[in-house]
C-alpha atoms as a PDB file:
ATOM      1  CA  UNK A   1       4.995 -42.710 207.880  1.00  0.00           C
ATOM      2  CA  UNK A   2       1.089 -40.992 208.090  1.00  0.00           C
ATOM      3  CA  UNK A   3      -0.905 -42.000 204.962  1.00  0.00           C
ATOM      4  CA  UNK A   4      -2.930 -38.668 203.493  1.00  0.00           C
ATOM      5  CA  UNK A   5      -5.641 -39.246 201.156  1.00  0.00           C
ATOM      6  CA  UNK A   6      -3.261 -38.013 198.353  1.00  0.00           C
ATOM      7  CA  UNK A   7      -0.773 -40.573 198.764  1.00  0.00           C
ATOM      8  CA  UNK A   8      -3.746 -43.327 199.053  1.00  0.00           C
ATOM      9  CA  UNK A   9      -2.777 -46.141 196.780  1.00  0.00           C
ATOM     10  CA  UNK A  10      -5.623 -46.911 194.850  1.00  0.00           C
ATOM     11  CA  UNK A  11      -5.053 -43.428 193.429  1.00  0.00           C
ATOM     12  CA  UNK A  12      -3.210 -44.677 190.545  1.00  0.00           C
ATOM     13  CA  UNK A  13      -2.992 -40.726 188.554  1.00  0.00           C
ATOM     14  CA  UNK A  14      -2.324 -41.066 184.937  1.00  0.00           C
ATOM     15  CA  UNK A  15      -1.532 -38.706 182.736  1.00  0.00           C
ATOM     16  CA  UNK A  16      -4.210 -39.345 179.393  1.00  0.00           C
ATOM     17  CA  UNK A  17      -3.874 -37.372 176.345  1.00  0.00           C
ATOM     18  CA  UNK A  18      -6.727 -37.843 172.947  1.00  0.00           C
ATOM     19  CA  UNK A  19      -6.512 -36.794 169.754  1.00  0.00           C
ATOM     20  CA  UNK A  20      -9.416 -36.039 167.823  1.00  0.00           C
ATOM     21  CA  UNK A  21      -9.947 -39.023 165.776  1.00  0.00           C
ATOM     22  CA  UNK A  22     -11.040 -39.089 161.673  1.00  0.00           C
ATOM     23  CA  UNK A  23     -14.072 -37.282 160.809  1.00  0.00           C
ATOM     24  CA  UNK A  24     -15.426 -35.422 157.999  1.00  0.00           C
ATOM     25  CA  UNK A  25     -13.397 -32.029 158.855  1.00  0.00           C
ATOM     26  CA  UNK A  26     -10.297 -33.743 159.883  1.00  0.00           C
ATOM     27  CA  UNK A  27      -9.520 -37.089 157.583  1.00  0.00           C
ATOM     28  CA  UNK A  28      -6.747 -37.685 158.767  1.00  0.00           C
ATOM     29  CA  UNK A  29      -7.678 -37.085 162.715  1.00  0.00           C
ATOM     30  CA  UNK A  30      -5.800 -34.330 164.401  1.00  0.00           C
ATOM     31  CA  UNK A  31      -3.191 -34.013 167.237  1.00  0.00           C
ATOM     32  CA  UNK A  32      -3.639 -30.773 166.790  1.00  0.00           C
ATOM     33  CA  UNK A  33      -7.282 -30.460 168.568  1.00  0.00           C
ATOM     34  CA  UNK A  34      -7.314 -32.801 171.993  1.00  0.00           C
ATOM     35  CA  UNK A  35      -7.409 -32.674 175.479  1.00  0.00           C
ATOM     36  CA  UNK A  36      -4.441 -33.948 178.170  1.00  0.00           C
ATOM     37  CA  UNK A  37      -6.009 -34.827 182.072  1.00  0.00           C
ATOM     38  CA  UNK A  38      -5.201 -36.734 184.491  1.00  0.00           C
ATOM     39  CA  UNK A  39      -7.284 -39.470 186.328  1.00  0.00           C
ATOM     40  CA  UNK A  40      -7.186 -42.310 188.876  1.00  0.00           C
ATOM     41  CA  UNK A  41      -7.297 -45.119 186.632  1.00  0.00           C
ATOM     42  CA  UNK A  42      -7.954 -49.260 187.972  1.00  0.00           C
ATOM     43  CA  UNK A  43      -6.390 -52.211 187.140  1.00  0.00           C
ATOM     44  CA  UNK A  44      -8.353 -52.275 184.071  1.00  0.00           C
ATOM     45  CA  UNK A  45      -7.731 -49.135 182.971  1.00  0.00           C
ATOM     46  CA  UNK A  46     -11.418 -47.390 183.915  1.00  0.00           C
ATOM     47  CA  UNK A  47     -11.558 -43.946 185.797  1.00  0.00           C
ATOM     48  CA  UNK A  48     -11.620 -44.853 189.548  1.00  0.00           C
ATOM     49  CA  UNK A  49     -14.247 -42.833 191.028  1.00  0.00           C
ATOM     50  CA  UNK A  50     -13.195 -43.862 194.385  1.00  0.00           C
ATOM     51  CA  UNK A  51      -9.645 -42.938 194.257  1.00  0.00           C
ATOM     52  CA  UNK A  52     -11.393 -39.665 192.274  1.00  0.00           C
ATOM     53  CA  UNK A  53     -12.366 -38.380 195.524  1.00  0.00           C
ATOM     54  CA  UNK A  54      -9.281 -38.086 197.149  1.00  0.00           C
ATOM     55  CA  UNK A  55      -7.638 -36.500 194.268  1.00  0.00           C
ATOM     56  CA  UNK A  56     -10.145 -34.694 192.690  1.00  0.00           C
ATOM     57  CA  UNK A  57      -8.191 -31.226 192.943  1.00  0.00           C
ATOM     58  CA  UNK A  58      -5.096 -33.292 191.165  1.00  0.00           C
ATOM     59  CA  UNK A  59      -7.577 -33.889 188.071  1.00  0.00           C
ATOM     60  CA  UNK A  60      -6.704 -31.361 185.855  1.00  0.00           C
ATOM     61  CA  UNK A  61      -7.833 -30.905 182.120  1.00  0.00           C
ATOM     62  CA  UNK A  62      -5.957 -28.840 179.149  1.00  0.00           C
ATOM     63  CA  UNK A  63      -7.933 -28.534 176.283  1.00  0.00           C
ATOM     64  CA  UNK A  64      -5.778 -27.616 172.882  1.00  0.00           C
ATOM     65  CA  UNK A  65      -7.828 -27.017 170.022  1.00  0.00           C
ATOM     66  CA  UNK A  66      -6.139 -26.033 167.167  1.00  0.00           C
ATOM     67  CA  UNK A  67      -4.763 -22.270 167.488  1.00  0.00           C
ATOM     68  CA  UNK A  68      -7.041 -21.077 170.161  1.00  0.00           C
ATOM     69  CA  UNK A  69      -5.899 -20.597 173.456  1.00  0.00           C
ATOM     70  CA  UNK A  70      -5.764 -23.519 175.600  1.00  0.00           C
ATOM     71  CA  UNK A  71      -8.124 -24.039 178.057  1.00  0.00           C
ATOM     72  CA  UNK A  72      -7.876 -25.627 181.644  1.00  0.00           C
ATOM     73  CA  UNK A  73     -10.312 -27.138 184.422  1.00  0.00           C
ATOM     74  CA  UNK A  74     -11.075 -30.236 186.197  1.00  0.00           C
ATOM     75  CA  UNK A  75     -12.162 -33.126 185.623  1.00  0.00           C
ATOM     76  CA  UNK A  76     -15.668 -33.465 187.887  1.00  0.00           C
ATOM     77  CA  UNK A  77     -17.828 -36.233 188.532  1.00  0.00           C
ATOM     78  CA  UNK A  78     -21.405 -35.280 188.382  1.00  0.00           C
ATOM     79  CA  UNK A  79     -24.642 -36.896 189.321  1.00  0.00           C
ATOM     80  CA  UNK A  80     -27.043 -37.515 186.406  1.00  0.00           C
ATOM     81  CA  UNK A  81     -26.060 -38.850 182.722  1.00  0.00           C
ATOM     82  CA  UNK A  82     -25.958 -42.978 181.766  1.00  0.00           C
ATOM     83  CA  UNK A  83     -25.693 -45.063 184.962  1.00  0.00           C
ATOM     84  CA  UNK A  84     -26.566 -41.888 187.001  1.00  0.00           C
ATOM     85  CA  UNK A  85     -23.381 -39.855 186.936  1.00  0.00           C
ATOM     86  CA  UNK A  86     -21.132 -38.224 184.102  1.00  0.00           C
ATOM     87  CA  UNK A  87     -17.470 -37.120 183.737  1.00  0.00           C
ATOM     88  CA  UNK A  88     -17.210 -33.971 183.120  1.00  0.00           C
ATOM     89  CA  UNK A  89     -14.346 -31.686 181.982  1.00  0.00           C
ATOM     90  CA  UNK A  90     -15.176 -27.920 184.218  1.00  0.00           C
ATOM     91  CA  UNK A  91     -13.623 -24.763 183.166  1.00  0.00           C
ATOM     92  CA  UNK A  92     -15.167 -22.369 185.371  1.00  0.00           C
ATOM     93  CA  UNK A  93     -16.138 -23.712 188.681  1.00  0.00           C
ATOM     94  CA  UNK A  94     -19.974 -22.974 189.885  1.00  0.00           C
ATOM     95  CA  UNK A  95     -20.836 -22.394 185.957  1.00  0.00           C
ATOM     96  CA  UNK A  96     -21.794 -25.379 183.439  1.00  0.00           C
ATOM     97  CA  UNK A  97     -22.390 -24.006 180.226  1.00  0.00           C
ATOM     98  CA  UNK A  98     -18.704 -24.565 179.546  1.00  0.00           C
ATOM     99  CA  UNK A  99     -18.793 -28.360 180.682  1.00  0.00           C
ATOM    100  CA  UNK A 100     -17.681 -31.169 178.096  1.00  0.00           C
ATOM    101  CA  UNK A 101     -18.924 -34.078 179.185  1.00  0.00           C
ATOM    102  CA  UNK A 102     -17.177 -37.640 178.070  1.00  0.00           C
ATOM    103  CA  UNK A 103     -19.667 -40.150 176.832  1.00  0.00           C
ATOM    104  CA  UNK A 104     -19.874 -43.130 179.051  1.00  0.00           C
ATOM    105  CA  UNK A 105     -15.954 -42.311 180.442  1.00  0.00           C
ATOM    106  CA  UNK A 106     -16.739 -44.645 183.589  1.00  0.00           C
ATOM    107  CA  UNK A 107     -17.211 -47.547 181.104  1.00  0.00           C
ATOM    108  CA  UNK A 108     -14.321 -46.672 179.042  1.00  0.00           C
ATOM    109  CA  UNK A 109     -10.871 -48.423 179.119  1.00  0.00           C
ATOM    110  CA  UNK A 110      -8.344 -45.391 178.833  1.00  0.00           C
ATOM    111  CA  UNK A 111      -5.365 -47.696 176.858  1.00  0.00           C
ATOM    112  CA  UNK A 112      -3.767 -46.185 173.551  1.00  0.00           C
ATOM    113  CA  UNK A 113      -5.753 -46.801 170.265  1.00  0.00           C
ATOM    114  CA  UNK A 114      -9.119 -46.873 172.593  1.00  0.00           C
ATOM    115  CA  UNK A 115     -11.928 -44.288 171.290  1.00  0.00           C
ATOM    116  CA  UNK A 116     -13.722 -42.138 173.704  1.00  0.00           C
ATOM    117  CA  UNK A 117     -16.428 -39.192 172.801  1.00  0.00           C
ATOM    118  CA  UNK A 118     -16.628 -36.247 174.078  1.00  0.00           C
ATOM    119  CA  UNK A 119     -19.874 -33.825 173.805  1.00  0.00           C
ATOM    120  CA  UNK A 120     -18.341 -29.818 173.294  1.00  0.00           C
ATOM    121  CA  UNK A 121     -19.664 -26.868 175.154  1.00  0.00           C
ATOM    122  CA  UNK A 122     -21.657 -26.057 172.024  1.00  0.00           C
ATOM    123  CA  UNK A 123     -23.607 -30.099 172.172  1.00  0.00           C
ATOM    124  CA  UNK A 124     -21.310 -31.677 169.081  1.00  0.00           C
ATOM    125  CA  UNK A 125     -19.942 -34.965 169.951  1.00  0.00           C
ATOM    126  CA  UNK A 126     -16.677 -35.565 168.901  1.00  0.00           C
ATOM    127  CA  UNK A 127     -14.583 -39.029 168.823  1.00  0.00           C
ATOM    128  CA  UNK A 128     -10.807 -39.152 170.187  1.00  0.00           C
ATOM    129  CA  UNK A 129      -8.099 -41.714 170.010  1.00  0.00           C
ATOM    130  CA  UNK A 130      -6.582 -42.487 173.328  1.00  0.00           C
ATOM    131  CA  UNK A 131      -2.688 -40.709 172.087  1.00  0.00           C
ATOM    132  CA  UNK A 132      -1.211 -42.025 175.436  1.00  0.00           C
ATOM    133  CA  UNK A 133      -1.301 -42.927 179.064  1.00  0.00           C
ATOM    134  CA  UNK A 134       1.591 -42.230 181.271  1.00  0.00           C
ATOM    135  CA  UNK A 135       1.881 -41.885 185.342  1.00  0.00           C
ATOM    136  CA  UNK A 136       1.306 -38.125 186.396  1.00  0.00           C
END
């Protein structure tokens, strides 16, 4: 059997879903308001931005924030930001002034009860609780 870059190995796609976390608006947190995407994740649990490349069109994103319709892009990896390159959640391809972009995601460990930030469209950063991690 032929090997295509989709079926490479080290492209371990999980399915990762956050919750916003506690904060001053929500107390309690919120798995109302979150986001669902799925990622090549490594042994340790990181984004693989290796394996990203061969599945980058398989990365999508669904943002669900509260009762506004839910949103859905991909999750890019961009040049610039901490360590020279930032995740970024992309609505609208060729357009960036609807990017989120996650807060040091390459140094993250996505495992559930983890905390990740994400900075909105708008430049708020929010926290999230890693909800769960399953295989896409």
């Amino acid at each position: 059997m032929t090997e295509t870059r989709d079926d490479a190995p080290s492209a371990n796609l999980q399915r990762i879903r956050l919750h916003l976390a506690r904060s001053k608006e929500f107390p309690e947190g919120s798995a109302r308001h979150g986001y669902e995407f799925v990622a090549p994740l490594d042994a340790d649990g990181r984004i693989d931005a290796e394996a990203w490349k061969a599945v980058r069109e398989r990365t999508d994103v669904t943002r669900f924030w509260g009762n506004d319709a839910p949103e859905h892009g991909l999750l890019v990896h961009r040049a610039g930001g901490v360590a020279g390159a930032s995740w970024v959640f992309d609505y609208e391809a060729g357009a960036s002034e609807d990017d989120e972009t996650g807060y040091r995601f390459g140094d993250h460990v996505f495992a559930p009860g983890e905390y990740v930030s994400l900075r909105d469209e708008d430049g708020e950063m929010h926290t999230f609780i890693v909800f769960s991690v399953l295989p896409a």
